[in-house]
C-alpha atoms as a PDB file:
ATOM      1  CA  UNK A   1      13.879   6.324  15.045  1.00  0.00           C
ATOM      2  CA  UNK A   2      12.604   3.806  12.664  1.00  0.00           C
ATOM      3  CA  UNK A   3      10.484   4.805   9.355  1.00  0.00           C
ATOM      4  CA  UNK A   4       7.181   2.500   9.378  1.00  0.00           C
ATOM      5  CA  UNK A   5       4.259   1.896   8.139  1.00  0.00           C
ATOM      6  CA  UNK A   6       1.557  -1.055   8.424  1.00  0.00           C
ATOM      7  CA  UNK A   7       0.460  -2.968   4.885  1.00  0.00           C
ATOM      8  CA  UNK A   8      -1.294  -5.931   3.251  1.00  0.00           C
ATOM      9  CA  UNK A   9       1.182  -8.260   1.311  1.00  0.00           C
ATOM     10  CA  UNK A  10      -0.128  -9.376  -2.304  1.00  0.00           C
ATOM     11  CA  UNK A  11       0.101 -12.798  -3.992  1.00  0.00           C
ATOM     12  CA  UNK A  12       3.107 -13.534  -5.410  1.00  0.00           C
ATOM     13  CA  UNK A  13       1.712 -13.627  -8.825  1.00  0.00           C
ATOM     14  CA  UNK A  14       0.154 -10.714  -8.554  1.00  0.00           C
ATOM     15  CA  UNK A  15       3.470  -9.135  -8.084  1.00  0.00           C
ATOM     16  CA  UNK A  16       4.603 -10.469 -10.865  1.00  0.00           C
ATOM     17  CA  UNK A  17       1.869  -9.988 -13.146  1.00  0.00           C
ATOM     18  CA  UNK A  18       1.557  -5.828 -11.496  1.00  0.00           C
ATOM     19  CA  UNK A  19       5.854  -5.486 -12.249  1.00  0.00           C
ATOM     20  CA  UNK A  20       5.519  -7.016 -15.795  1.00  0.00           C
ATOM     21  CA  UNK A  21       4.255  -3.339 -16.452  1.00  0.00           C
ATOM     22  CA  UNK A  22       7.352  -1.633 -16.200  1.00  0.00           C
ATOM     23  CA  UNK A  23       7.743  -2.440 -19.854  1.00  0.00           C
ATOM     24  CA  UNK A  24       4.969  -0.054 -20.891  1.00  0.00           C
ATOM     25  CA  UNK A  25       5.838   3.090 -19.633  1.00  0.00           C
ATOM     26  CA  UNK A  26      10.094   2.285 -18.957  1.00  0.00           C
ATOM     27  CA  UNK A  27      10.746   6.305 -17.734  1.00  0.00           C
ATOM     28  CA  UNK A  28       8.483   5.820 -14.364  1.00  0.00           C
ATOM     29  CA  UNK A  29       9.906   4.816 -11.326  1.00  0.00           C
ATOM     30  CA  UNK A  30       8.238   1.138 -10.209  1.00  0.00           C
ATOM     31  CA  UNK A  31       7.917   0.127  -7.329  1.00  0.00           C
ATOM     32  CA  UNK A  32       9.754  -3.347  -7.128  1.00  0.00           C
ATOM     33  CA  UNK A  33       7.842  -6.350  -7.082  1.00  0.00           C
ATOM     34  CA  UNK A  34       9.018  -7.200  -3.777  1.00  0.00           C
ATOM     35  CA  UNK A  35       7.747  -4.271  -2.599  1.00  0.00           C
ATOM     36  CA  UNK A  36       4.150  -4.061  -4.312  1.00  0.00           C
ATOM     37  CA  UNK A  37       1.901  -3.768  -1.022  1.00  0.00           C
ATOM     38  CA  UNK A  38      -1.523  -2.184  -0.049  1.00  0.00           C
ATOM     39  CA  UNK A  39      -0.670   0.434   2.630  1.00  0.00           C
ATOM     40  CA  UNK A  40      -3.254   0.700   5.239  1.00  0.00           C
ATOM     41  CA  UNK A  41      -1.501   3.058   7.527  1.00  0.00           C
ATOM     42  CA  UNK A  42       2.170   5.321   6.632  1.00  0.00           C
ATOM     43  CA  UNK A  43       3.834   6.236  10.048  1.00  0.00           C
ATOM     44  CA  UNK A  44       6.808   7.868   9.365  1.00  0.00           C
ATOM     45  CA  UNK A  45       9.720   8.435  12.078  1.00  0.00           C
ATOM     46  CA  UNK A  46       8.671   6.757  15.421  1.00  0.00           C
ATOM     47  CA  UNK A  47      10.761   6.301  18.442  1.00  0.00           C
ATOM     48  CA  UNK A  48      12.049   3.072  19.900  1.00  0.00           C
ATOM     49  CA  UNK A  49       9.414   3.207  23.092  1.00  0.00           C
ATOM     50  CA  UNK A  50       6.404   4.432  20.697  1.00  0.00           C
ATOM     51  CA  UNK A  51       7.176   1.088  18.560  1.00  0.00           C
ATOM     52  CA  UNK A  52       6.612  -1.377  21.422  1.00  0.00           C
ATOM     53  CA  UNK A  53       3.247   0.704  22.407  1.00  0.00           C
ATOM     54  CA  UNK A  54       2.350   0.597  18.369  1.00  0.00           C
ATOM     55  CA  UNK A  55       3.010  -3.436  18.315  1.00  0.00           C
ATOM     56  CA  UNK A  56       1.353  -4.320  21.355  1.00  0.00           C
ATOM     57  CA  UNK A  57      -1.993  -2.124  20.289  1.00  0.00           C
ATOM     58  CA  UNK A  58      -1.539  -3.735  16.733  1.00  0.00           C
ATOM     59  CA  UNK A  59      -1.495  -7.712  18.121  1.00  0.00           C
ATOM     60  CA  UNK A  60      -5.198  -6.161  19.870  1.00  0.00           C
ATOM     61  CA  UNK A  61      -6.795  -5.797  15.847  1.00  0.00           C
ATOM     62  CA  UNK A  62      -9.418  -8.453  15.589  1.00  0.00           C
ATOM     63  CA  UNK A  63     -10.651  -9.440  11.897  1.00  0.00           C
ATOM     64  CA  UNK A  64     -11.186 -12.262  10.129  1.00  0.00           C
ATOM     65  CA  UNK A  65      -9.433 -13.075   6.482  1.00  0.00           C
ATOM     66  CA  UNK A  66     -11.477 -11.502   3.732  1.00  0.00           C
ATOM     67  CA  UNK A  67     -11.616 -11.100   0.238  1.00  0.00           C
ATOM     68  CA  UNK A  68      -9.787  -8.640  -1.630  1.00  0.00           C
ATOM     69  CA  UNK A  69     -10.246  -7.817  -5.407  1.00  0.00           C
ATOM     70  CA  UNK A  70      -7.684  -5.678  -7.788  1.00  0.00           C
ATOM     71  CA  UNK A  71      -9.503  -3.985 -10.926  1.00  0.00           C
ATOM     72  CA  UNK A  72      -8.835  -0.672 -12.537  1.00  0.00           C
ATOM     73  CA  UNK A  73      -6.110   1.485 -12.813  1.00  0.00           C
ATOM     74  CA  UNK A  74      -5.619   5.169 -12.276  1.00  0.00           C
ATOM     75  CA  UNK A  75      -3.466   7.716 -10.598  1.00  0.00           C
ATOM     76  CA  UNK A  76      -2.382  10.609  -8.465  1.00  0.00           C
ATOM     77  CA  UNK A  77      -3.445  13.939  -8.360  1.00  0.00           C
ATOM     78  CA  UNK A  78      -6.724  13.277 -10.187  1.00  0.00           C
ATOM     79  CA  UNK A  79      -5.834  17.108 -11.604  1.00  0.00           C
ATOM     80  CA  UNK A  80      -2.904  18.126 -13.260  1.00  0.00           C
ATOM     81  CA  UNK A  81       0.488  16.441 -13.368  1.00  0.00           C
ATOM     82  CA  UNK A  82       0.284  12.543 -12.835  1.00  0.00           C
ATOM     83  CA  UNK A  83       2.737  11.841  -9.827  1.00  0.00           C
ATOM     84  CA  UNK A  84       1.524   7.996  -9.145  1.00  0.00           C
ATOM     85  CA  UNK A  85       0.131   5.156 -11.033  1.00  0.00           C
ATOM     86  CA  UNK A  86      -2.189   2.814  -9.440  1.00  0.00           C
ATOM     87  CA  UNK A  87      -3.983  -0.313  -9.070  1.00  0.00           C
ATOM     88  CA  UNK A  88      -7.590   0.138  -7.422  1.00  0.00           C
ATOM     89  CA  UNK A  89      -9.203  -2.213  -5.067  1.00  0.00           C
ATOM     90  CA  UNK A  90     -13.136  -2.725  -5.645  1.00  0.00           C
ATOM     91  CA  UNK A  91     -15.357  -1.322  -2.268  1.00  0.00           C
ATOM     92  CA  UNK A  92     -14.266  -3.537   0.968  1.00  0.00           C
ATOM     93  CA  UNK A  93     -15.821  -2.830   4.255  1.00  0.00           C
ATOM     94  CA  UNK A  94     -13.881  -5.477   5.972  1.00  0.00           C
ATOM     95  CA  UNK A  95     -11.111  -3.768   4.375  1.00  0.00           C
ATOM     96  CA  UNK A  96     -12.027  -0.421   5.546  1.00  0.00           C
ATOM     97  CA  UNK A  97     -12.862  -2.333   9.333  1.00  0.00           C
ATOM     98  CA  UNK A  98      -9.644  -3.344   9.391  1.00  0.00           C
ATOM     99  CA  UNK A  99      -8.235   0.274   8.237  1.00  0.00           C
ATOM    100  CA  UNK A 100     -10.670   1.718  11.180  1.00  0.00           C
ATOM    101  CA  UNK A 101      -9.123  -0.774  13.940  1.00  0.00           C
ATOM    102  CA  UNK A 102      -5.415   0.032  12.840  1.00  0.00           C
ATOM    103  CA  UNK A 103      -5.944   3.971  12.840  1.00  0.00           C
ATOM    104  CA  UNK A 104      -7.311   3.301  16.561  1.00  0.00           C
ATOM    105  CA  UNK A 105      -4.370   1.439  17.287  1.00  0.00           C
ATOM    106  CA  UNK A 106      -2.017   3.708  16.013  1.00  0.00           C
ATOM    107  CA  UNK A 107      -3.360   6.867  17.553  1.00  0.00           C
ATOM    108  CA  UNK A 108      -3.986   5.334  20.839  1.00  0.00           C
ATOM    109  CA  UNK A 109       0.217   5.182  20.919  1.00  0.00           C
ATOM    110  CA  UNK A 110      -0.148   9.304  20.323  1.00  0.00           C
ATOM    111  CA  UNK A 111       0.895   9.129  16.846  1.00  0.00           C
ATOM    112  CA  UNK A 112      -1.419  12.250  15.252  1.00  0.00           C
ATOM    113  CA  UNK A 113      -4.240  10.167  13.389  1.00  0.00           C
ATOM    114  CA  UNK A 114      -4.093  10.624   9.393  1.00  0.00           C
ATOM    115  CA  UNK A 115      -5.707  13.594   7.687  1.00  0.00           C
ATOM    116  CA  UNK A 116      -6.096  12.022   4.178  1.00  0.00           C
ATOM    117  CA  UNK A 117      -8.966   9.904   4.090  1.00  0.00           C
ATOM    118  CA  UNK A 118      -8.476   6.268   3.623  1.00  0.00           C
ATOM    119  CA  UNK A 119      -7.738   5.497  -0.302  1.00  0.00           C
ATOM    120  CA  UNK A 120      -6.851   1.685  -0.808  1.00  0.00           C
ATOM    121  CA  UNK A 121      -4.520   1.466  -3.769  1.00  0.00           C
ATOM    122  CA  UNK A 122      -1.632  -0.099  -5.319  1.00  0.00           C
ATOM    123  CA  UNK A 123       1.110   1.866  -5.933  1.00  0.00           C
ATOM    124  CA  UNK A 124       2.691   0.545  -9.164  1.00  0.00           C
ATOM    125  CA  UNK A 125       5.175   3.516  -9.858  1.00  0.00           C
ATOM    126  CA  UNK A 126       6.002   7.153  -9.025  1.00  0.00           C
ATOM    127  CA  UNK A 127       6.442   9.507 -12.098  1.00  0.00           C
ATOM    128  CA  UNK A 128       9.242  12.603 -11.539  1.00  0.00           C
ATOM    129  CA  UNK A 129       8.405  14.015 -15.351  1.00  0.00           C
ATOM    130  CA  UNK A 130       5.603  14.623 -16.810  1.00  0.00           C
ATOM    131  CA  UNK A 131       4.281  11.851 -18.182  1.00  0.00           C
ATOM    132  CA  UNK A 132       1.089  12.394 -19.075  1.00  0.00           C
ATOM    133  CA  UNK A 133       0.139  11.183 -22.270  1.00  0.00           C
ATOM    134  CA  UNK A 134       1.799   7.412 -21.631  1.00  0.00           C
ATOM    135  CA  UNK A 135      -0.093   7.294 -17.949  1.00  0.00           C
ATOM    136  CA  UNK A 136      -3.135   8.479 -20.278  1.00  0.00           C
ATOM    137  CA  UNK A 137      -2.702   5.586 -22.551  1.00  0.00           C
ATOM    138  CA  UNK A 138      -1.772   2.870 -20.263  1.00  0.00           C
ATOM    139  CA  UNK A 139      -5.014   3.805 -18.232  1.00  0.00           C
ATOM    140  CA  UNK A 140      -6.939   3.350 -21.256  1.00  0.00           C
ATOM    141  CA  UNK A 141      -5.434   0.365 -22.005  1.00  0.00           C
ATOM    142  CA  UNK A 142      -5.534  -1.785 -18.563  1.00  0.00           C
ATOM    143  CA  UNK A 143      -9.038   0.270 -17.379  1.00  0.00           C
ATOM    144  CA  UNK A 144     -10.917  -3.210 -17.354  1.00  0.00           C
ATOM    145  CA  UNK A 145      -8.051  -4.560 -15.180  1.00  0.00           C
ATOM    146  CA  UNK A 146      -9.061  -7.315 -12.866  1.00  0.00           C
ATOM    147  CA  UNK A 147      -7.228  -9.922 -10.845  1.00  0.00           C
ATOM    148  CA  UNK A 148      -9.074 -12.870  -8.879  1.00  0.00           C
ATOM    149  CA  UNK A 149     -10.044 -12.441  -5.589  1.00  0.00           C
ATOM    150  CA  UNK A 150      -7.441 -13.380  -3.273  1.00  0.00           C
ATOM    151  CA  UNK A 151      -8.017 -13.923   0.507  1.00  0.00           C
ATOM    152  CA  UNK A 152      -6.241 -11.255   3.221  1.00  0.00           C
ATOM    153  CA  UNK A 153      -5.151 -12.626   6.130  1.00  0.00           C
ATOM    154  CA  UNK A 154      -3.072 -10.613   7.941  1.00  0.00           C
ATOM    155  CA  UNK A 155      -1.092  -7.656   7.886  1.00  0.00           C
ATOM    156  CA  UNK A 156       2.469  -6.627   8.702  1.00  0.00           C
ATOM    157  CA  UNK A 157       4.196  -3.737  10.181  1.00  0.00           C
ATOM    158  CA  UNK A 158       7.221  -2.525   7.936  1.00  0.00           C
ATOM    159  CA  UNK A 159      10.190  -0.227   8.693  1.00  0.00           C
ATOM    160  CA  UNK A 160      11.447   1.203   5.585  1.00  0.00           C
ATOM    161  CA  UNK A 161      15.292   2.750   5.165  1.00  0.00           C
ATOM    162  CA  UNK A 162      15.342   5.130   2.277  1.00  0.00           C
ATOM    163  CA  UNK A 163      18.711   4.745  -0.131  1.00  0.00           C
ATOM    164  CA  UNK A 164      20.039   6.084  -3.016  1.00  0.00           C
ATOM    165  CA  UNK A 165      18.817   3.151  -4.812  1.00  0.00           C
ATOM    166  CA  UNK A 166      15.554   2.599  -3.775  1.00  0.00           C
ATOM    167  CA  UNK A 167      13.615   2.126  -0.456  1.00  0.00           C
ATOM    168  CA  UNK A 168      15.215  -1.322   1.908  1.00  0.00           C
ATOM    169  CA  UNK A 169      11.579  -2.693   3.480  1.00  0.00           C
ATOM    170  CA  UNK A 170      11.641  -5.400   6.431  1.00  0.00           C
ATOM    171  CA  UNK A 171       9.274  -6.779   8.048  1.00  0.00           C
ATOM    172  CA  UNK A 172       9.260  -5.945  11.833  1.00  0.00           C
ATOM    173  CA  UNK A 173       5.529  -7.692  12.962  1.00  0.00           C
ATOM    174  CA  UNK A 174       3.299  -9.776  11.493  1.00  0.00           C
ATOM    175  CA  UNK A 175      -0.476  -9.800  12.776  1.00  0.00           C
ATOM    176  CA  UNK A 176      -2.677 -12.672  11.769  1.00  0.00           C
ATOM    177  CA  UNK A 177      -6.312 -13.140  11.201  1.00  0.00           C
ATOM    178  CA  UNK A 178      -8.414 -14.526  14.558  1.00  0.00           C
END
């Protein structure tokens, strides 16, 4: 079975720029820049035959490239213990069109459709300890946040092999824009 899921690469130099923060808070676990990406749909374990169902309904999507703005920062649970900081994404209905299209895609292979609503994000690190006070004050810091709009055109099916050192991603389909 291969672990997927289906994302939106970022610029390169938004990568960069995003992974420069590691600095700030250095006892969170960031996500590499190599692997900063806005996850429109996790999949988890799917067999072999599923896979060729999930690309063939995936080359159906139809968009066309939009634009796509980072600004604000925040993270996960918005109660209690911080367990992910984040990048935010402003409103996007292309975005979420896209989202919609994929889910259909994905369930019409018989994959159980999601049960968390949509929440575009950028995951920029996962936090074992509490670590509340320096997510506190890097939120307050980078809250006006912003990067310049950058154009999506496509989006790309990942499988994902979980190591001791980190997740491996590869890319196993790319889907273009009409």
């Amino acid at each position: 079975m291969a672990r997927l899921f289906i994302a939106i690469e970022l610029p390169e130099d938004i990568k960069a720029t995003l992974s420069s923060f590691n600095a700030e808070i250095p006892a969170l676990r960031w996500v590499p820049s190599d692997q900063v990406h806005l996850t429109l749909r996790f999949l988890g374990d799917v067999l072999p035959q599923t896979v060729a169902v999930l690309k063939k309904n995936l080359a159906a999507v139809s968009f066309t490239a939009f634009p796509l703005t980072l600004r604000g920062v925040g993270h996960f649970p918005t109660h209690g213990h911080p367990r992910v900081l984040w990048v935010g994404l402003e409103g996007s209905r292309p975005l979420l069109a896209l989202q919609q299209q994929i889910e259909s895609a994905v369930t019409g292979t018989g994959i159980p459709p999601e049960e968390r609503g949509f929440s575009p994000h950028i995951t920029l690190a996962r936090i074992k300890e509490n670590a509340t006070a320096e997510v506190t004050h890097f939120e307050a810091s980078h809250r006006m946040l912003s990067f310049p709009a950058f154009s999506a055109e496509g989006f790309i099916l990942f499988s994902s092999v979980l190591t001791p050192k980190g997740a491996i991603h590869r890319k196993e389909a790319i889907y273009r824009c009409s």
